[in-house]
Protein backbone atom coordinates (compact mmCIF):
# COMPACT_ATOMS: atom_id res chain seq x y z
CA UNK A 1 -7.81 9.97 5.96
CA UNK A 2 -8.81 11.34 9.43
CA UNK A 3 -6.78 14.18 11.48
CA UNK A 4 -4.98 12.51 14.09
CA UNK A 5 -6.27 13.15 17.37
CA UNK A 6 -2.77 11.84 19.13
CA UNK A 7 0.43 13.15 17.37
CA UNK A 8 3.47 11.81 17.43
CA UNK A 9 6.32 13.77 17.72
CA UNK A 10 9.49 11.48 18.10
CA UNK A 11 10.13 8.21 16.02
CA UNK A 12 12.41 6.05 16.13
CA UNK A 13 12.77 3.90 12.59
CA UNK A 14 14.52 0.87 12.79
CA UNK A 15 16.79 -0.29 9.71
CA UNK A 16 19.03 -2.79 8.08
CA UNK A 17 19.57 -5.78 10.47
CA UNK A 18 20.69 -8.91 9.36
CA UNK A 19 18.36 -10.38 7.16
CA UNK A 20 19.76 -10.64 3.43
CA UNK A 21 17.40 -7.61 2.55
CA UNK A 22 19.55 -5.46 4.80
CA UNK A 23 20.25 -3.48 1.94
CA UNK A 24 16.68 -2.41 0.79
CA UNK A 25 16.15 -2.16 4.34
CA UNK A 26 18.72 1.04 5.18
CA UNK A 27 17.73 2.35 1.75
CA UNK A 28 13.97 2.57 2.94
CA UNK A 29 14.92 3.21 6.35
CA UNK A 30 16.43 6.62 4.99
CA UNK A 31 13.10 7.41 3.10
CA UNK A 32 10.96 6.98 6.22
CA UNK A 33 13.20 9.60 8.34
CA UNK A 34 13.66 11.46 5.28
CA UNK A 35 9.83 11.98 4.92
CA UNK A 36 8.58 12.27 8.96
CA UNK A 37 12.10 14.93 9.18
CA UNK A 38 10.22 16.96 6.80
CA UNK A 39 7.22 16.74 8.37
CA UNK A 40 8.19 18.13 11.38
CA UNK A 41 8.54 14.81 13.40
CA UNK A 42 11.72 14.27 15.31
CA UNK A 43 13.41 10.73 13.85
CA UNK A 44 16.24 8.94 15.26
CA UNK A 45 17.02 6.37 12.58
CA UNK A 46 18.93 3.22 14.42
CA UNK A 47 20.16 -0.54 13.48
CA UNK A 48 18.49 -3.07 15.78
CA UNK A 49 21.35 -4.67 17.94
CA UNK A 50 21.77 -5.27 21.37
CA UNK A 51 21.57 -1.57 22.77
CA UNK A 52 18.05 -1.35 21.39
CA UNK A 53 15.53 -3.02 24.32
CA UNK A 54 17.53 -1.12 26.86
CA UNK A 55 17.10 1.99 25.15
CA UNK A 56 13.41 1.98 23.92
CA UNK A 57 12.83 1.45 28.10
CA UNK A 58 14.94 3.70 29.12
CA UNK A 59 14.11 6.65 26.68
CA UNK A 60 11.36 5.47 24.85
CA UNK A 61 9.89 7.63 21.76
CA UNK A 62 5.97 7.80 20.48
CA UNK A 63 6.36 5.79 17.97
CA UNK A 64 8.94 2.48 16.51
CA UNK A 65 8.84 2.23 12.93
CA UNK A 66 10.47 -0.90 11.81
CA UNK A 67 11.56 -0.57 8.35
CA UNK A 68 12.94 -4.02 8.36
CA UNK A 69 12.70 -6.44 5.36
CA UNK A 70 13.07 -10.20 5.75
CA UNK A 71 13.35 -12.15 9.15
CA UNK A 72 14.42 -9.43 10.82
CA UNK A 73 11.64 -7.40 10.83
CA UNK A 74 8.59 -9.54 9.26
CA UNK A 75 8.78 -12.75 11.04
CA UNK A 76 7.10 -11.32 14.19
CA UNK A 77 9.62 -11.30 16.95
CA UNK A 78 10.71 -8.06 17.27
CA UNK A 79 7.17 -6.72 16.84
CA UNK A 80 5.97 -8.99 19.89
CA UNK A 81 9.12 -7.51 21.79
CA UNK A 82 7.49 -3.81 20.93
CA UNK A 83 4.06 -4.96 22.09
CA UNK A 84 5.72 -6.55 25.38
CA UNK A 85 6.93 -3.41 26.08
CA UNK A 86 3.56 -1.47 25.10
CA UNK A 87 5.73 0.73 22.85
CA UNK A 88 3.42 1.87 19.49
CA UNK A 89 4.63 0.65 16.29
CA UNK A 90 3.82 1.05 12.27
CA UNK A 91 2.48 -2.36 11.10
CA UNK A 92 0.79 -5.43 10.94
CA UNK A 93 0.67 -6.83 14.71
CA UNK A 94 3.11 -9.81 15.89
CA UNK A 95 0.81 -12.88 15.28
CA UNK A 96 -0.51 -11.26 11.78
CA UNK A 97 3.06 -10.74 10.95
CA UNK A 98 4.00 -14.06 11.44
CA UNK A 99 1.05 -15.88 9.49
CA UNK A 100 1.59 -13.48 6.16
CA UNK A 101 5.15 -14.17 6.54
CA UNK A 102 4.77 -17.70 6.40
CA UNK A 103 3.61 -18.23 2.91
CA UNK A 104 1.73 -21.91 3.06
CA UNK A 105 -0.05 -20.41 6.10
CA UNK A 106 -0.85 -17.31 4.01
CA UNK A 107 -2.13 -19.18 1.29
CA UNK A 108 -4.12 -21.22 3.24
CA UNK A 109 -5.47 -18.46 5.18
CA UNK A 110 -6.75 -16.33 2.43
CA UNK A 111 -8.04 -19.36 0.32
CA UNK A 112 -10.27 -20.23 3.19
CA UNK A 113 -11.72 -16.33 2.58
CA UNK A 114 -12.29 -17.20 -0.61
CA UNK A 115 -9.72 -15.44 -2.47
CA UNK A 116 -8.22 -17.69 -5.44
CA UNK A 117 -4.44 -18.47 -5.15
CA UNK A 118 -2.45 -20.93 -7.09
CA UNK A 119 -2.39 -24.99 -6.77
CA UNK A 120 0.56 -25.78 -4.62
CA UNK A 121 2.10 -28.07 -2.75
CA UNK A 122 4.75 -27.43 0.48
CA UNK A 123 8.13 -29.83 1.30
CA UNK A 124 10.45 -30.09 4.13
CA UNK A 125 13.91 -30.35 3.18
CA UNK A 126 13.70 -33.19 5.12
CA UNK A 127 11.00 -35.18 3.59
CA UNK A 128 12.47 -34.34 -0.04
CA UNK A 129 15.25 -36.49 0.66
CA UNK A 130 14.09 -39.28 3.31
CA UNK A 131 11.32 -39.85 0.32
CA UNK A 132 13.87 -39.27 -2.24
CA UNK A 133 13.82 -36.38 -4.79
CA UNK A 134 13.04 -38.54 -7.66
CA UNK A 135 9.95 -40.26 -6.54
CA UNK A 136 8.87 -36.98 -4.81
CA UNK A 137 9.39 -35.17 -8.31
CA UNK A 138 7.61 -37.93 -9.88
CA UNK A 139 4.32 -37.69 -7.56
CA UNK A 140 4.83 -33.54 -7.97
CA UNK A 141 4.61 -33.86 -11.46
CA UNK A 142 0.93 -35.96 -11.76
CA UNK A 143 -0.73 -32.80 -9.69
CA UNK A 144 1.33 -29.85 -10.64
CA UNK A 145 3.04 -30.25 -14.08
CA UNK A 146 5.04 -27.49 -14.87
CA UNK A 147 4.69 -24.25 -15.35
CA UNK A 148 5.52 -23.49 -11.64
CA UNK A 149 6.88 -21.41 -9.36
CA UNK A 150 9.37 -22.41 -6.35
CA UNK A 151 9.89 -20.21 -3.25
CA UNK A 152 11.34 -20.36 0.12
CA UNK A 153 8.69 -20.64 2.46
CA UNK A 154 9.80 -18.09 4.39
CA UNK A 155 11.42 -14.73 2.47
CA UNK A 156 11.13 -11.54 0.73
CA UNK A 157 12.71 -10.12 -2.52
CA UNK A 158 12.41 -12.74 -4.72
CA UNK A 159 15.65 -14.40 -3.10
CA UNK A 160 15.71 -17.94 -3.80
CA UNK A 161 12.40 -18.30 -5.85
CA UNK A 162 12.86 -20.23 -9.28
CA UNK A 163 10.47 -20.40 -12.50
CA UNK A 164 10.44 -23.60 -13.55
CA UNK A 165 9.75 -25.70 -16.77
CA UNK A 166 10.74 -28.59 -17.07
CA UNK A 167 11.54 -31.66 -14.34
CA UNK A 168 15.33 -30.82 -14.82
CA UNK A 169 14.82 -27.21 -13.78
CA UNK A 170 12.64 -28.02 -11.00
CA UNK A 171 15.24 -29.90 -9.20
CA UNK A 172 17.35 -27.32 -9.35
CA UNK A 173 14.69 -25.13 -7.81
CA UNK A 174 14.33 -27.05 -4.88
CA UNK A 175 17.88 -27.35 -3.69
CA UNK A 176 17.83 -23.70 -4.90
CA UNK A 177 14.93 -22.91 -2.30
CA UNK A 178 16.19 -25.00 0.64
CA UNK A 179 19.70 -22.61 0.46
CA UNK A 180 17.02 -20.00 2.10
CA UNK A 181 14.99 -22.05 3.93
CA UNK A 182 14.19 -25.78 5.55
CA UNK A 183 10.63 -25.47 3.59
CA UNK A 184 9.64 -24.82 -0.26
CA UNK A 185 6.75 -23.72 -1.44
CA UNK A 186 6.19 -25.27 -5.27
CA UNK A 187 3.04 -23.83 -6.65
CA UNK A 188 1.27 -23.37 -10.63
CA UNK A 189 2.65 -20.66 -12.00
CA UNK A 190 -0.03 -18.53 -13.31
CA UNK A 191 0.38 -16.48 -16.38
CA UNK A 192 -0.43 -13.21 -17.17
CA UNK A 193 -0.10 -9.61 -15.76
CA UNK A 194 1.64 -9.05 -12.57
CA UNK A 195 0.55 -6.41 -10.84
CA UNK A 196 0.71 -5.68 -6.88
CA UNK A 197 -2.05 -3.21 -4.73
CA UNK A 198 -0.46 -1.79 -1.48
CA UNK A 199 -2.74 -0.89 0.91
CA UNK A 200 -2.60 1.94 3.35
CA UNK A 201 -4.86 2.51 6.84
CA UNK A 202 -4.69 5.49 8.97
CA UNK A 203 -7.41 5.05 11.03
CA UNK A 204 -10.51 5.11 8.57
CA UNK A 205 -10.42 1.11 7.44
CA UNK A 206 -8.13 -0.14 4.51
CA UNK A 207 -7.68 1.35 1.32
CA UNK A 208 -6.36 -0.03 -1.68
CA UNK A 209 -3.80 1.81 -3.45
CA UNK A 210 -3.57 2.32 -7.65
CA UNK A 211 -2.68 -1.30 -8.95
CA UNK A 212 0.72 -1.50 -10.49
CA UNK A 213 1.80 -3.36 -13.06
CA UNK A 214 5.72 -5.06 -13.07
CA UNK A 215 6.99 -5.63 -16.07
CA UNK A 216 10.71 -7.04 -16.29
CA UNK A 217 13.04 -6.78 -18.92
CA UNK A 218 14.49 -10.77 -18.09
CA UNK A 219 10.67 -11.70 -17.39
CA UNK A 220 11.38 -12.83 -14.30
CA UNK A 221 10.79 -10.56 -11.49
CA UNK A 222 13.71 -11.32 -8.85
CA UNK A 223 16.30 -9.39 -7.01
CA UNK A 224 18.11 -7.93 -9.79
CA UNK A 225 15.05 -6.99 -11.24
CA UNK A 226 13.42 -5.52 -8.17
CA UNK A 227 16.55 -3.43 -7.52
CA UNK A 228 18.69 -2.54 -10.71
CA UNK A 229 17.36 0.46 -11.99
CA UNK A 230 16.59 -0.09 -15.93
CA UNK A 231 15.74 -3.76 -15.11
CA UNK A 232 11.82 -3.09 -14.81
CA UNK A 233 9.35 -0.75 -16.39
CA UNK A 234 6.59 -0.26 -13.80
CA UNK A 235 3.10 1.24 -14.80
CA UNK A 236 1.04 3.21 -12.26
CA UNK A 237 -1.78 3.08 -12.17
CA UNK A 238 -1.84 -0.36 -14.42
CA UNK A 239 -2.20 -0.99 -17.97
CA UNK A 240 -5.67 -3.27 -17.08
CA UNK A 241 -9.27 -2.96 -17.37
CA UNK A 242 -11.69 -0.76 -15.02
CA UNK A 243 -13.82 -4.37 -13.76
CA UNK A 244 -10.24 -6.13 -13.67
CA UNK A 245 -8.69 -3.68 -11.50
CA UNK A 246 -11.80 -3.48 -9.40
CA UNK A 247 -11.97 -7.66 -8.86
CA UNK A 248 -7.52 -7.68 -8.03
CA UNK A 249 -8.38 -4.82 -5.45
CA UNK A 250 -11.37 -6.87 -3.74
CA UNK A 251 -9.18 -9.78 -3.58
CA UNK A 252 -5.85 -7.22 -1.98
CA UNK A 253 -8.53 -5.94 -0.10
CA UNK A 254 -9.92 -9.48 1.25
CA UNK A 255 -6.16 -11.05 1.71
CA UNK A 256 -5.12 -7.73 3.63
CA UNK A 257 -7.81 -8.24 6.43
CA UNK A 258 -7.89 -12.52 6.16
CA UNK A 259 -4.37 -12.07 7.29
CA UNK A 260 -5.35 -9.49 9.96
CA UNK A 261 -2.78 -7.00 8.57
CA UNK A 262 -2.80 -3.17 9.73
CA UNK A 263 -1.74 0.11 8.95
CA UNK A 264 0.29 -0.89 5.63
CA UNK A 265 0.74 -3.89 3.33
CA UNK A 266 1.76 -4.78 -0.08
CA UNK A 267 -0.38 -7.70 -2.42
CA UNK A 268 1.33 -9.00 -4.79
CA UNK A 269 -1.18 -10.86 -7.38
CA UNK A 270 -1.25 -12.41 -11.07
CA UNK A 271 -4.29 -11.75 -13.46
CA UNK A 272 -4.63 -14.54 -16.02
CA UNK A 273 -6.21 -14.49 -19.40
CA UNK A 274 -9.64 -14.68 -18.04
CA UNK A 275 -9.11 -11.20 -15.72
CA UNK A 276 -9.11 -13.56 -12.96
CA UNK A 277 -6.41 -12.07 -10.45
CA UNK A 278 -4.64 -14.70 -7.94
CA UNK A 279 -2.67 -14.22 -4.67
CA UNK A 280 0.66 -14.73 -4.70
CA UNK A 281 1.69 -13.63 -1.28
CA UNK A 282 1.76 -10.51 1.10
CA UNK A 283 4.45 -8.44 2.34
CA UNK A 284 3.73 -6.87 5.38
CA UNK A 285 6.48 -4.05 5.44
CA UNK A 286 7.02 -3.46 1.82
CA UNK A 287 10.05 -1.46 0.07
CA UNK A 288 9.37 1.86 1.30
CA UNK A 289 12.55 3.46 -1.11
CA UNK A 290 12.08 6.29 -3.59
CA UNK A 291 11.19 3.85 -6.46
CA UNK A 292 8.99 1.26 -4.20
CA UNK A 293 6.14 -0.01 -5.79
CA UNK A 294 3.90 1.42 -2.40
CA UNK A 295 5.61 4.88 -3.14
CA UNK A 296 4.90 4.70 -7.15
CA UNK A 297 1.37 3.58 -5.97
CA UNK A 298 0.76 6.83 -3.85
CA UNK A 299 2.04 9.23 -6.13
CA UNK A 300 -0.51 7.86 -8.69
CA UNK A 301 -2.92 8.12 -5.88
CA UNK A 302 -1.88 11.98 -5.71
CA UNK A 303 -0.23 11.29 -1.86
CA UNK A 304 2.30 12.85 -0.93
CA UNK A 305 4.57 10.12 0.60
CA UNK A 306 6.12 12.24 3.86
CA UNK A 307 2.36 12.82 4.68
CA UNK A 308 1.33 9.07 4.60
CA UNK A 309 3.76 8.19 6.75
CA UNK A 310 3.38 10.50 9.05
CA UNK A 311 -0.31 9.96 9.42
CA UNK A 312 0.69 6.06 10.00
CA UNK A 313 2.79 7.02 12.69
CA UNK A 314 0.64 9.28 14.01
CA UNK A 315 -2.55 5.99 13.80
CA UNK A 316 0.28 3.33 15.58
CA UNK A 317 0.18 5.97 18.35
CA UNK A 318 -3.66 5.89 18.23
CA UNK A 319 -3.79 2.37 18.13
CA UNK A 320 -2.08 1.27 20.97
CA UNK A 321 -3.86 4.29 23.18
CA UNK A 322 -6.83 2.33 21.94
CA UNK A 323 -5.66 -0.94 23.39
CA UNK A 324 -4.35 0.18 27.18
């Protein structure tokens, strides 16, 4: 990682809005000042509302950080609101942001790349019941038989995502889904390891991070599981084989720039049997808390977290000098 040539000195990092992730979002808000603070940047931490726009123009700092989970921060509208106002921000840009949000786009997206990602299929709320759920179900089930997997379309955390096996289950997915969102994703669940590689650029190109490997108590991986402590065992770097940790990083590597991401991301993947790792989906601002995957990651790296993220603040402010 280079020496910044441009320092910032002020940050402002945005947390908590009103996504249902607001929680994880003040929690890794807190790290993020906690860590610049320390070294030696000047933070303000602030909630997006309606005073923000006004005051980013009328003061505005080096750098915006927005530690913002879910729609609030990943969809892509606030960060095209930071680039309309030329301020420098840590992240993926506005129109990456909203692609690897989206996860049929991102599938599609990094499939085309060649990276392998489950068999899926994706359903408007409305055209599960003009068609009618049973004969929907019914055509579902010739293609993708279960095993599966049923998200919202659009979301982070786990909320709303089902794993289903049987047909009786799977209904229950869907209406289960379409509480988050107008669209499900329904894909073949893949078996195996989970693991997840979050990548980190300052300025040098991407780098993959030490895989991790998630293993829940329940065997499910949801909310409760991401956020109860006790409720996971993680394993950094990951209990997997040299060539099969070298093929899941190409792949995190290949997904992070298909999807035109920057400065940090998260890659959340499932090796089968065969070593053969699969996309799942991308998180573009990942849980930056004390027990984050992305902070277990750098430790195992030998990081030191406050450093990271100062050196991403420091390449946002690089980054947009690059672009006036």
């Amino acid at each position: 990682m280079s020496s910044p040539s441009l320092t910032a000195s002020r940050v402002v990092v945005l947390a908590g809005g009103i996504s249902h992730e607001r929680d994880i979002s003040l929690k890794s808000g807190r790290q993020v000042a906690d860590a610049l603070t320390a070294h030696g940047i000047a933070v303000e931490l602030r909630d997006p509302d309606a005073s923000l726009l006004p005051s980013l123009m009328a003061d505005p700092p080096d750098v915006v950080w927005p530690a913002l989970h879910g729609a609030s921060g990943e969809d892509g509208a606030l960060r095209g609101l930071l680039e309309f106002l030329g301020r420098p921000y840590v992240g993926s840009p506005a129109h990456a942001t909203r692609l690897a949000w989206d996860k049929p786009t991102a599938k599609s997206l990094v499939e085309r790349a060649g990276v392998p990602t489950p068999h899926s299929i994706t359903l408007t709320r409305d055209a599960f019941r003009e068609l009618g759920a049973e004969s929907v179900l019914a055509v579902m089930g010739q293609e993708l038989p279960p095993p599966l997997a049923v998200k919202p379309a659009q979301g982070g955390s786990a909320q709303g995502v089902s794993l289903v096996s049987s047909d009786e289950e799977l209904r229950r997915a869907m209406v289960l889904a379409y509480t988050y969102c107008d669209v499900a994703l329904v894909e073949q669940r893949i078996i195996g390891t989970e693991i997840c590689i979050g990548i980190i650029d300052t300025g040098d190109g991407p780098v993959a991070l030490p895989a991790v490997e998630i293993e829940p108590k329940s065997g499910v991986y949801g909310f409760e599981a991401r956020y109860n402590a006790g409720e996971t065992t993680f394993y950094a770097p990951a209990r997997v084989d040299a060539a099969t940790v070298d093929r899941a990083t190409a792949v995190a590597l290949d997904a992070h720039r298909a999807l035109g991401l920057r400065h940090l991301s998260r890659i959340d993947l499932m090796i089968d049997g065969a070593g053969t790792p699969w996309f799942l989906e991308a998180s573009v601002m990942p849980g930056l808390t004390e027990t984050s995957t992305l902070a277990l990651a750098l430790e195992a790296a030998g990081h030191d977290v406050g450093w990271v993220y100062a050196e991403l603040a420091h390449a946002a402010l690089r980054d947009a000098a690059r672009t006036v």
